[in-house]
Protein backbone atom coordinates (compact mmCIF):
# COMPACT_ATOMS: atom_id res chain seq x y z
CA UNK A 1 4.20 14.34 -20.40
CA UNK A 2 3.23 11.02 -20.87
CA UNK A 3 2.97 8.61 -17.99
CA UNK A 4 2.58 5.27 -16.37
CA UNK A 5 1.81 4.86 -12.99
CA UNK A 6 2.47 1.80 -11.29
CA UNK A 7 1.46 -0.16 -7.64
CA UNK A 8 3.56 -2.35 -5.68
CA UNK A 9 2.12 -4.45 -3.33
CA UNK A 10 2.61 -7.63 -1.25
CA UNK A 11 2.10 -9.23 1.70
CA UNK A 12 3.35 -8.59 5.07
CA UNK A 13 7.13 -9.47 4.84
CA UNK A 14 7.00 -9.92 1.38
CA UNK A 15 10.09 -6.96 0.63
CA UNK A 16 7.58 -4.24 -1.02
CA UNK A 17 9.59 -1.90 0.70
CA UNK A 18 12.82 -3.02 -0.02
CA UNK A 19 11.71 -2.97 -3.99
CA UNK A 20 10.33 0.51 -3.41
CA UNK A 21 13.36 1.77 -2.41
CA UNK A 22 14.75 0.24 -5.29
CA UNK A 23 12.54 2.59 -7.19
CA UNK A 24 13.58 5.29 -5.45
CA UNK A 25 17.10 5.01 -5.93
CA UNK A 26 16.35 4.87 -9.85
CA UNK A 27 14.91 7.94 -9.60
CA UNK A 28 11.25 6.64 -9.83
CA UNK A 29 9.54 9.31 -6.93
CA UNK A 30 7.08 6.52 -5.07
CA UNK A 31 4.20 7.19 -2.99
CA UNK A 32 4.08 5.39 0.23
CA UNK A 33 0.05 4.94 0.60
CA UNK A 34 -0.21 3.86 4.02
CA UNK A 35 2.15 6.42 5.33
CA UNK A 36 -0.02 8.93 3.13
CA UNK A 37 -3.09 7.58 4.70
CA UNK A 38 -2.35 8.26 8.38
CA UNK A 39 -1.57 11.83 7.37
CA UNK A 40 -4.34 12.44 5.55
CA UNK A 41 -6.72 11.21 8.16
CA UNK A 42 -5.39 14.66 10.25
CA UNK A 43 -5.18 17.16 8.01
CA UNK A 44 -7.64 16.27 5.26
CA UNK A 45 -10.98 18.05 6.86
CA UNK A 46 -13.38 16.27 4.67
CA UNK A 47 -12.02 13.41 5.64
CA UNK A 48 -12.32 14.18 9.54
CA UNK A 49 -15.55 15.52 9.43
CA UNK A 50 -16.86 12.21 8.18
CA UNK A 51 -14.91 9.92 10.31
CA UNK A 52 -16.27 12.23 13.00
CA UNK A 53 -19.95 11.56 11.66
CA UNK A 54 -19.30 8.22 11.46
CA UNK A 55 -17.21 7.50 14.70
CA UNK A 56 -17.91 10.04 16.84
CA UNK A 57 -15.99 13.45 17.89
CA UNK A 58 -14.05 11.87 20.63
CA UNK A 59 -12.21 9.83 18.15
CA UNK A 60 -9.87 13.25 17.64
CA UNK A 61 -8.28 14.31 20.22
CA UNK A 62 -8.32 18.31 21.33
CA UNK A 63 -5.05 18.81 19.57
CA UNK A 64 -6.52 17.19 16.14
CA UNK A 65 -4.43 14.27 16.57
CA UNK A 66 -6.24 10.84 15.89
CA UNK A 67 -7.38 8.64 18.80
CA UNK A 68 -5.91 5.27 17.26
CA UNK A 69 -6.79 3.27 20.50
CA UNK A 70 -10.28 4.48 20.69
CA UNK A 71 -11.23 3.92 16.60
CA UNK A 72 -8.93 0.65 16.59
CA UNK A 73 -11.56 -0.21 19.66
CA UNK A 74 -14.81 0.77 17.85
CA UNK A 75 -14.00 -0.92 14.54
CA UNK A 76 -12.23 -3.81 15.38
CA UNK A 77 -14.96 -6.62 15.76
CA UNK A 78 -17.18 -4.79 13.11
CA UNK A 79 -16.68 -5.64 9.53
CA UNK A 80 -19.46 -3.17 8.28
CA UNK A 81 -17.96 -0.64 10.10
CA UNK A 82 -14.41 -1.09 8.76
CA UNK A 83 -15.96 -0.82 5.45
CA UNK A 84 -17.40 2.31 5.82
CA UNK A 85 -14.11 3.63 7.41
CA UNK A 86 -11.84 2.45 4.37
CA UNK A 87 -14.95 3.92 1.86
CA UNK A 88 -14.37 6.85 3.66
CA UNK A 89 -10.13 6.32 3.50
CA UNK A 90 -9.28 4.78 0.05
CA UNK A 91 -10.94 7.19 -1.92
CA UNK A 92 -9.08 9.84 -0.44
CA UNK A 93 -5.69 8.23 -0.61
CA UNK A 94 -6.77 7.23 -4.29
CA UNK A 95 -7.33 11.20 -5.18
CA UNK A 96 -3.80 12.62 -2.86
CA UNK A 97 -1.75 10.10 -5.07
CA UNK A 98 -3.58 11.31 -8.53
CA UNK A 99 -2.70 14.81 -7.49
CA UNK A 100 0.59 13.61 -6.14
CA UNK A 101 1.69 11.84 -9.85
CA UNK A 102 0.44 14.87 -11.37
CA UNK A 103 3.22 17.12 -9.92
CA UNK A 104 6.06 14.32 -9.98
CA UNK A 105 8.67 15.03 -13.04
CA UNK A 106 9.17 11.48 -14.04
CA UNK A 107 7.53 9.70 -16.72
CA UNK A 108 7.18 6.61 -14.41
CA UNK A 109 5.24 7.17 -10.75
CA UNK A 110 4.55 4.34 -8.10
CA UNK A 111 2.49 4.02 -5.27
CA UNK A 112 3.39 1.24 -2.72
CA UNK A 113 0.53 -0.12 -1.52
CA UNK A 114 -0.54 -2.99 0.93
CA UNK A 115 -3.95 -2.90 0.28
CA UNK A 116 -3.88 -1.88 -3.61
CA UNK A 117 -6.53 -4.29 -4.90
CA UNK A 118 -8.85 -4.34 -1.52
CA UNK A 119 -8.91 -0.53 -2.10
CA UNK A 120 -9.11 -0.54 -5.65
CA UNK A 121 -5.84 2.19 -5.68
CA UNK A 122 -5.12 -0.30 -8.72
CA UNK A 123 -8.15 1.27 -10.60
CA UNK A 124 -5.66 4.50 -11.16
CA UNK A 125 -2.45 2.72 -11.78
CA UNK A 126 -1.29 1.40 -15.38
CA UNK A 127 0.33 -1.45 -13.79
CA UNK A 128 0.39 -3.66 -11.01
CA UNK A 129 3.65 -5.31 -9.58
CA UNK A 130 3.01 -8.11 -6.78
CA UNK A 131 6.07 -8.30 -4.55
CA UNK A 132 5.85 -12.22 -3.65
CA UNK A 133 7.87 -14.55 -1.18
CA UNK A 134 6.55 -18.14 0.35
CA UNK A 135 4.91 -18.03 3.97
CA UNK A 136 7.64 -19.01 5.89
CA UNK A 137 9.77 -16.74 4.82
CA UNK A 138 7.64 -14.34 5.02
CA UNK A 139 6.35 -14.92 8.57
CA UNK A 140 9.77 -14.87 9.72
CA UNK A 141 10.96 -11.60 8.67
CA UNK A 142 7.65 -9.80 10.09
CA UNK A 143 8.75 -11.38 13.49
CA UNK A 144 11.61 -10.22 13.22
CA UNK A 145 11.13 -6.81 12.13
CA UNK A 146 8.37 -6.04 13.80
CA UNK A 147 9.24 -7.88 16.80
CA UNK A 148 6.37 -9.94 17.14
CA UNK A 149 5.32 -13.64 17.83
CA UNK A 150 4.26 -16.32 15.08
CA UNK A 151 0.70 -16.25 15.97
CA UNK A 152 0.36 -12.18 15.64
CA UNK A 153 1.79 -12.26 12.14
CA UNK A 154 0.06 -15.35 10.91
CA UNK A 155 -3.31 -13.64 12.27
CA UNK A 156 -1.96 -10.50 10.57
CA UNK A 157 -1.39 -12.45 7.47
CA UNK A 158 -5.27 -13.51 7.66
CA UNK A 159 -6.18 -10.38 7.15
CA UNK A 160 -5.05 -9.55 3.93
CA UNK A 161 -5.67 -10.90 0.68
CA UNK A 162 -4.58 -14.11 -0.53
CA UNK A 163 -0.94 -13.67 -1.63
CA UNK A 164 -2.24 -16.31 -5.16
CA UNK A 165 -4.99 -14.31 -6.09
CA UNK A 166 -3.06 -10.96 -5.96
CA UNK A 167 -0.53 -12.55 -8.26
CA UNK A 168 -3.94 -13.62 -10.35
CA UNK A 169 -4.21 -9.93 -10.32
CA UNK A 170 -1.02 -8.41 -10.53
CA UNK A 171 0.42 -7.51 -14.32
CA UNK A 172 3.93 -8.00 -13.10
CA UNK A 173 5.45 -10.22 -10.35
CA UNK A 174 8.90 -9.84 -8.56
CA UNK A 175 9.90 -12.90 -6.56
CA UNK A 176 11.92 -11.85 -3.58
CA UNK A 177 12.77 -15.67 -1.74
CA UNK A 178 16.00 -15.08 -0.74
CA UNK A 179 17.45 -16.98 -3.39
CA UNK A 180 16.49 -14.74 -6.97
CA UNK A 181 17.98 -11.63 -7.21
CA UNK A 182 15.88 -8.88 -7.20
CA UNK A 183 17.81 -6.25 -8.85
CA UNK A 184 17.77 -7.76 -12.35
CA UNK A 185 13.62 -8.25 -12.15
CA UNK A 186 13.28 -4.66 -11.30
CA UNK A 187 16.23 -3.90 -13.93
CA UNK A 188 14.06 -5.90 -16.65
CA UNK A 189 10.36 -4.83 -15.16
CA UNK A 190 11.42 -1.08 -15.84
CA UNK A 191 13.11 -1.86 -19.13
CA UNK A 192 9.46 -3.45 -20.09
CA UNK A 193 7.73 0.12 -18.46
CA UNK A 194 10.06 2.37 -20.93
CA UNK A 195 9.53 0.40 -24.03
CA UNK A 196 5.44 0.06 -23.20
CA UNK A 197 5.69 4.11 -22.03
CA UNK A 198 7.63 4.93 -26.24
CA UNK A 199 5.13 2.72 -27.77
């Protein structure tokens, strides 16, 4: 079967979720990267054994479970070091979700993805769709969901890419400002995906 497989991404707040549900509810199966991620950095043992090379045993508990507070504490201040985690991560992640569209039915497959171009996840997908609302509103529906103050989400918001370049990158771009509807831009997006897939 023929298929196209597609990332959605966006900043914090932007509504990738909400538009991945969307999916869902279409019957497009999505892949929810960062969810993946966290599981795979437990059970995948090639992956533990070289976090554990790199980190240190102690950054597993006895149980297997990950030590967030102790490898959120060795990597935060140390840029190189966050790079070599996510080299060890991403490529991973990037492999589960190959294997992952392999098995799904449908001849469209997403992966939603905050970090799809910094972890070059777009290098396996067809397409990229950039979920994209202004700052503001933005800012204020991370506080508000995540219960947090201006200053932790703006500093959050530093973090990531540039919302303008990733719609440089993006091949698609659904606005979601409160004020377009986002239903018909998905509606239309996956109208363009079937007519691309029949080409």
């Amino acid at each position: 079967m023929k298929k196209i497989l597609i990332g959605i991404t966006g900043g914090i707040g932007s509504g990738k979720t909400v538009v991945s549900d969307i999916f869902r509810v279409k019957g497009i199966p999505v892949y929810d990267a960062d969810k993946e991620s966290k599981h795979l950095i437990v059970s995948d043992d090639t992956l533990k054994s070289k976090l554990t090379q790199l980190l240190g045993d102690e950054i597993y508990f006895a149980d297997g479970s990950l030590n967030r507070n102790l490898m959120a504490n060795k990597i935060f201040h140390d840029k190189d070091l966050i790079t070599q985690v996510n080299q060890i991560i991403h490529p991973a992640v990037g492999r589960d979700f190959a294997l992952w569209a392999e098995k799904q039915d449908s001849s469209i497959v997403a992966t939603e993805c905050a970090l799809l171009f910094e972890s070059g996840l777009n290098k396996i997908t067809n397409y990229s769709i950039m979920v994209y609302a202004p700052l503001s509103i933005r800012i204020q529906r991370a506080m508000q969901r995540d219960n947090a103050t201006h200053e932790q989400i703006v500093a959050r918001i530093k973090n990531q890419m540039d919302d303008e370049k990733k719609k440089d990158l993006a091949n698609f771009v659904i606005t979601n400002d409160n004020q377009s509807a986002i239903l018909p831009q998905i509606n239309q997006l996956l109208s363009d995906l079937t007519h691309r897939l029949h080409k």
